[in-house]
C-alpha atoms as a PDB file:
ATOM      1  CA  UNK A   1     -14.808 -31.818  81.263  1.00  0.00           C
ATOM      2  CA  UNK A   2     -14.315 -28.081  80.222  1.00  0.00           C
ATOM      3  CA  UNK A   3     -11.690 -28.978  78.029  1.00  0.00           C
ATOM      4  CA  UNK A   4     -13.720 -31.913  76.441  1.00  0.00           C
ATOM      5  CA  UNK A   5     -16.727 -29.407  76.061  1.00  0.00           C
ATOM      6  CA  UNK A   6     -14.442 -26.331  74.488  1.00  0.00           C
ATOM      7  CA  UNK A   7     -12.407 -29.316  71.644  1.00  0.00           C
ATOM      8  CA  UNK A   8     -15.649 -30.438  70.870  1.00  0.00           C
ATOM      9  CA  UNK A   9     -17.195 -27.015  70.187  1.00  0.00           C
ATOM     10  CA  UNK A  10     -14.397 -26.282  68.080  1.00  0.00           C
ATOM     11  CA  UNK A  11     -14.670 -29.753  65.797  1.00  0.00           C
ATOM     12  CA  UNK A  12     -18.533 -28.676  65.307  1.00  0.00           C
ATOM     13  CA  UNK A  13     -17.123 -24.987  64.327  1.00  0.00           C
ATOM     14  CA  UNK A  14     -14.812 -26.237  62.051  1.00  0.00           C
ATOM     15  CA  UNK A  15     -17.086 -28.478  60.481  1.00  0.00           C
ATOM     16  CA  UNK A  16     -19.975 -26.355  59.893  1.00  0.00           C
ATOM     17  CA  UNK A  17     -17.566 -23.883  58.239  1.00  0.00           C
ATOM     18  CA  UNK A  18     -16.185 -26.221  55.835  1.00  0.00           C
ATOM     19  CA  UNK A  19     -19.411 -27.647  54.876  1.00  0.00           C
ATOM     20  CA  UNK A  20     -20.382 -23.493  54.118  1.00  0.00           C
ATOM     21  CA  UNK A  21     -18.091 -23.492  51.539  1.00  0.00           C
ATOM     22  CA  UNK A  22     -20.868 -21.913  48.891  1.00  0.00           C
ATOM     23  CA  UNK A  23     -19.090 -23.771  45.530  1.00  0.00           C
ATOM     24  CA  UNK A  24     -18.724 -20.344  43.682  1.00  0.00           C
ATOM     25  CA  UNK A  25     -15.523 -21.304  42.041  1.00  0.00           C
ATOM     26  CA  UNK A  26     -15.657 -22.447  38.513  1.00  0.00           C
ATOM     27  CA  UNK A  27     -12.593 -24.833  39.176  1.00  0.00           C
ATOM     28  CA  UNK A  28     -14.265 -27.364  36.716  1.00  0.00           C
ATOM     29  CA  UNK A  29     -13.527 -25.037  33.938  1.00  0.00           C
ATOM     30  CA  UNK A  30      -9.836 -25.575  32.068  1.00  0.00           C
ATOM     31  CA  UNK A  31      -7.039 -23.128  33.316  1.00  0.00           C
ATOM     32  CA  UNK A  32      -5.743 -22.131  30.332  1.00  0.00           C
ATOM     33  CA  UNK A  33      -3.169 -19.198  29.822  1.00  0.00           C
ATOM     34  CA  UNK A  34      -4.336 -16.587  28.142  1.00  0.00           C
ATOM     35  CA  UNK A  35      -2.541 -13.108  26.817  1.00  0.00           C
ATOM     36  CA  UNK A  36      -4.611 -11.546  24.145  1.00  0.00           C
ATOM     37  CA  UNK A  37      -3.837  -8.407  22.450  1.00  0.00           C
ATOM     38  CA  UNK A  38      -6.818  -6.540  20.776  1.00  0.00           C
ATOM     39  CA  UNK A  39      -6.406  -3.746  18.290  1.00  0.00           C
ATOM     40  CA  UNK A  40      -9.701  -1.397  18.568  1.00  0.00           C
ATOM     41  CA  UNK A  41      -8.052   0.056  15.259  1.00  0.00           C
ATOM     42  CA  UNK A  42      -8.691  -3.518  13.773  1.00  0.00           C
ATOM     43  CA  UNK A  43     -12.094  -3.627  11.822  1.00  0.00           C
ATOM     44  CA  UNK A  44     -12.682  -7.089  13.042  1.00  0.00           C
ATOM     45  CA  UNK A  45     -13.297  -5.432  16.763  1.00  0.00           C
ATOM     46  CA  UNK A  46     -15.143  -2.127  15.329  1.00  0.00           C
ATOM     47  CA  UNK A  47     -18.301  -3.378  17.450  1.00  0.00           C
ATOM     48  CA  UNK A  48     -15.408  -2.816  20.714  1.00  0.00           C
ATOM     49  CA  UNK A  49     -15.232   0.634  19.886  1.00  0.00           C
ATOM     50  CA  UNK A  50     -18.545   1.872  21.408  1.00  0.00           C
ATOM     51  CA  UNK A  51     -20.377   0.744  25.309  1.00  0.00           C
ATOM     52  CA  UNK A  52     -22.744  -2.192  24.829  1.00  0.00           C
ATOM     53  CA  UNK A  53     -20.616  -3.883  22.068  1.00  0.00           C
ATOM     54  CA  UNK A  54     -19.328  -7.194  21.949  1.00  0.00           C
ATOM     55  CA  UNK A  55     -17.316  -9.805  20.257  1.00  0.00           C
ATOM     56  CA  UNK A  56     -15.742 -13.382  20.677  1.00  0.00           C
ATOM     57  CA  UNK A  57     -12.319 -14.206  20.169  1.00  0.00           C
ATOM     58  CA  UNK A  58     -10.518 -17.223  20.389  1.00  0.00           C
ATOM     59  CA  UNK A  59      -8.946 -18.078  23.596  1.00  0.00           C
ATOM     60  CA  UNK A  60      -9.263 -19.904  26.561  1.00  0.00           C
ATOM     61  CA  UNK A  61     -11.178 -22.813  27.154  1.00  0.00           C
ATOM     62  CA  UNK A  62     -14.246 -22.697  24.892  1.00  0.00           C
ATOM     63  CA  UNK A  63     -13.201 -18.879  23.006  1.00  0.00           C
ATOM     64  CA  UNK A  64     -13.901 -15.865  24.982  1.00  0.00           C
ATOM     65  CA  UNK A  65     -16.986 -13.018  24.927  1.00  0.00           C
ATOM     66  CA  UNK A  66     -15.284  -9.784  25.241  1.00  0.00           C
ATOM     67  CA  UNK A  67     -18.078  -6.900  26.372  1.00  0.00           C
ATOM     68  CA  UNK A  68     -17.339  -3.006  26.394  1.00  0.00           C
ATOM     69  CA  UNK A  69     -19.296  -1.728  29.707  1.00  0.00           C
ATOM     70  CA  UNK A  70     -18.402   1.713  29.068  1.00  0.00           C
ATOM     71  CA  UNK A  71     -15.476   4.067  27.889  1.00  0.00           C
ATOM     72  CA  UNK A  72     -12.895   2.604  30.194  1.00  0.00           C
ATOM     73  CA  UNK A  73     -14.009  -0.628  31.207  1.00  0.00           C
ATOM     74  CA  UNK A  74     -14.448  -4.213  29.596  1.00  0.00           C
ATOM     75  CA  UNK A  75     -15.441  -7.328  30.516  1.00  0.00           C
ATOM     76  CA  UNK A  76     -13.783 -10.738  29.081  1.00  0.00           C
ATOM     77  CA  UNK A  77     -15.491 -14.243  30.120  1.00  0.00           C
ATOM     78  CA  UNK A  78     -14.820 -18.252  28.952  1.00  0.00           C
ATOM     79  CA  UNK A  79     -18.114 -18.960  27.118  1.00  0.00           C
ATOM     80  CA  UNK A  80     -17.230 -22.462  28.619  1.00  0.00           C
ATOM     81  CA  UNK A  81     -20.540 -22.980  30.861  1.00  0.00           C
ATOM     82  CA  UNK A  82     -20.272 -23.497  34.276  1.00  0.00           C
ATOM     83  CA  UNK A  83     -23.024 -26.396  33.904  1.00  0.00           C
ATOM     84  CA  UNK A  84     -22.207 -29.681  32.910  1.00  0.00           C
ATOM     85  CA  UNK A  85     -18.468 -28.553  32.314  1.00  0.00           C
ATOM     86  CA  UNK A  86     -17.393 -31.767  30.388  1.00  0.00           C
ATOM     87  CA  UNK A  87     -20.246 -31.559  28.309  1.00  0.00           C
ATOM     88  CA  UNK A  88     -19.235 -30.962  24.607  1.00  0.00           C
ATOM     89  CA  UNK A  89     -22.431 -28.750  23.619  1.00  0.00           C
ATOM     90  CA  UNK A  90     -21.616 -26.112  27.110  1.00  0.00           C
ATOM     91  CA  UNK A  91     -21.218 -22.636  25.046  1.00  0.00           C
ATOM     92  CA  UNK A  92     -22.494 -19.043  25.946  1.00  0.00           C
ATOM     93  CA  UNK A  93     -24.093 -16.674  23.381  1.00  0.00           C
ATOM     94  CA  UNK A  94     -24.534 -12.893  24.071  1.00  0.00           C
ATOM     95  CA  UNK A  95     -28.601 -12.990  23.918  1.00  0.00           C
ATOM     96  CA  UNK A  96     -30.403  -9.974  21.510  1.00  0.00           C
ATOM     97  CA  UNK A  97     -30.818  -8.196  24.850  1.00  0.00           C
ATOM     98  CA  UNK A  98     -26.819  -7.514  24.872  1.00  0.00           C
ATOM     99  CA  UNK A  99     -26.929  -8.005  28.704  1.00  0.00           C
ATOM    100  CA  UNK A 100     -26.860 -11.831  29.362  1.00  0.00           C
ATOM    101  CA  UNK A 101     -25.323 -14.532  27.928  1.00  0.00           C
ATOM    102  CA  UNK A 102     -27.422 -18.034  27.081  1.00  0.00           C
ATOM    103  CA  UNK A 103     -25.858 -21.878  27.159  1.00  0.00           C
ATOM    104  CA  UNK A 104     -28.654 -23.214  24.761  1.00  0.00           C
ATOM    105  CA  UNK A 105     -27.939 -26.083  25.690  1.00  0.00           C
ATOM    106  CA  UNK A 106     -28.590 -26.214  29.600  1.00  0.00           C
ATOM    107  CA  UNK A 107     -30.788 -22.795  29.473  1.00  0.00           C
ATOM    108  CA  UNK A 108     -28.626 -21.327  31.757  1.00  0.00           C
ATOM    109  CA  UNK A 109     -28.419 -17.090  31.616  1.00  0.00           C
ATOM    110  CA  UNK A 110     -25.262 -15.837  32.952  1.00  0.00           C
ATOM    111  CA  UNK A 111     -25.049 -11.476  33.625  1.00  0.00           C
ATOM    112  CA  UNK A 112     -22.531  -9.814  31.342  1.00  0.00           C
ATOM    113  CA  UNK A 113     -21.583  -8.058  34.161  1.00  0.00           C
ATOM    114  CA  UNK A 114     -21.062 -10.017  37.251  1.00  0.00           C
ATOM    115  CA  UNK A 115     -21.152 -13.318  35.154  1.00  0.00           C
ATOM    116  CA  UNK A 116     -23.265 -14.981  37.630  1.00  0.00           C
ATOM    117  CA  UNK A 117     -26.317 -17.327  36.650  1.00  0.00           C
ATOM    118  CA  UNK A 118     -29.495 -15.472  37.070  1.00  0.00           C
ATOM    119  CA  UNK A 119     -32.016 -18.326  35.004  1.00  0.00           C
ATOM    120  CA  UNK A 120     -31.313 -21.778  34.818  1.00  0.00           C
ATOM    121  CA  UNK A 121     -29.392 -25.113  36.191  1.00  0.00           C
ATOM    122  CA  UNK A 122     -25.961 -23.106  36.335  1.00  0.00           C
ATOM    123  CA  UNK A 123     -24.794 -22.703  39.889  1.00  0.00           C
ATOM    124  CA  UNK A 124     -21.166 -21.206  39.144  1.00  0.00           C
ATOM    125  CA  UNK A 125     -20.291 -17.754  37.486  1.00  0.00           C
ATOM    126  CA  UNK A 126     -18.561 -18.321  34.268  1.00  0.00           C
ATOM    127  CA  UNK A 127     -14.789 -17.911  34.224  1.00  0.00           C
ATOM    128  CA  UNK A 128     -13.743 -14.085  34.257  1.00  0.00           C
ATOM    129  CA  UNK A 129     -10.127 -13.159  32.666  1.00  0.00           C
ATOM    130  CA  UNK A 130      -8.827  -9.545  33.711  1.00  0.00           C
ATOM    131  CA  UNK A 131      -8.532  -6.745  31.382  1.00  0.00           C
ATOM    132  CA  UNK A 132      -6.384  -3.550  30.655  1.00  0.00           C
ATOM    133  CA  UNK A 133      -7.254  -0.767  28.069  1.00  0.00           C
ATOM    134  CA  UNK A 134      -4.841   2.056  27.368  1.00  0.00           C
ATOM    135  CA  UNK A 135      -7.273   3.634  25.060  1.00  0.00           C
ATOM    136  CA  UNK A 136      -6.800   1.848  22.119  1.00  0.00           C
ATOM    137  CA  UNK A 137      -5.507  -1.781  22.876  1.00  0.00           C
ATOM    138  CA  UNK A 138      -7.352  -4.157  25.363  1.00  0.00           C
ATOM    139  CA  UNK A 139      -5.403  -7.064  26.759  1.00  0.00           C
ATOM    140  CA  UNK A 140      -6.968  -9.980  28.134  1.00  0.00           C
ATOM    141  CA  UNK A 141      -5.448 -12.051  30.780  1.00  0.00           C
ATOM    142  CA  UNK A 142      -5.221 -14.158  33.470  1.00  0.00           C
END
């Protein structure tokens, strides 16, 4: 009976772990490779060259938001939305504030720097690509 009581314990464990699982993966979002090198020297990135700036390049899944958080550190995300994923109109914007990002087509707000919805239907951060500076190139990756 012991036994019966502890294997049945463990079923409702495993279960109620499994059905924890908070769905903060944006695995709805294309994995696409991506291996960008960007120039800072390269007038089209001049607004890279100082903290707060920002531009999109082409890349990944929907083109990618590139943001300079300070001297040393940058942030790169899909501007695919997390929303809706197969929806055709699902692109971020960098708002005037410089600080979030805006699908204007769900309404969803998205943090430049965590990438996580903070306003809107949007459950899912957007898709974050790693990045390397050596002072005057950036490389984005995944």
């Amino acid at each position: 009976m012991i036994l019966k009581s502890i294997r049945l314990t463990t079923l409702l464990f495993i279960l109620i772990a499994i059905g924890c699982d908070d769905n903060t993966t944006n695995s709805n979002i294309p994995n696409v490779a991506v291996n960008i090198y960007i120039s800072l020297q390269d007038p089209e990135f001049i607004d890279l060259t100082v903290p707060s700036g920002s531009v999109n390049v082409t890349g990944g899944s929907r083109g990618i938001v590139v943001y300079r958080v300070n001297e040393d550190e940058f942030k790169a995300y899909d501007r695919h939305c997390t929303y809706a994923p197969s929806s055709s109109c699902g692109i971020v914007e960098m708002e005037n504030s410089g600080v979030s990002l805006r699908d204007n087509c769900c309404g969803s707000v998205f943090s430049i720097f965590s990438g996580y919805p903070s306003q809107g239907p949007a459950m899912v951060p957007l898709k974050e690509y790693r990045t390397s500076f050596d002072g005057n190139t950036l490389r984005i990756y995944n």
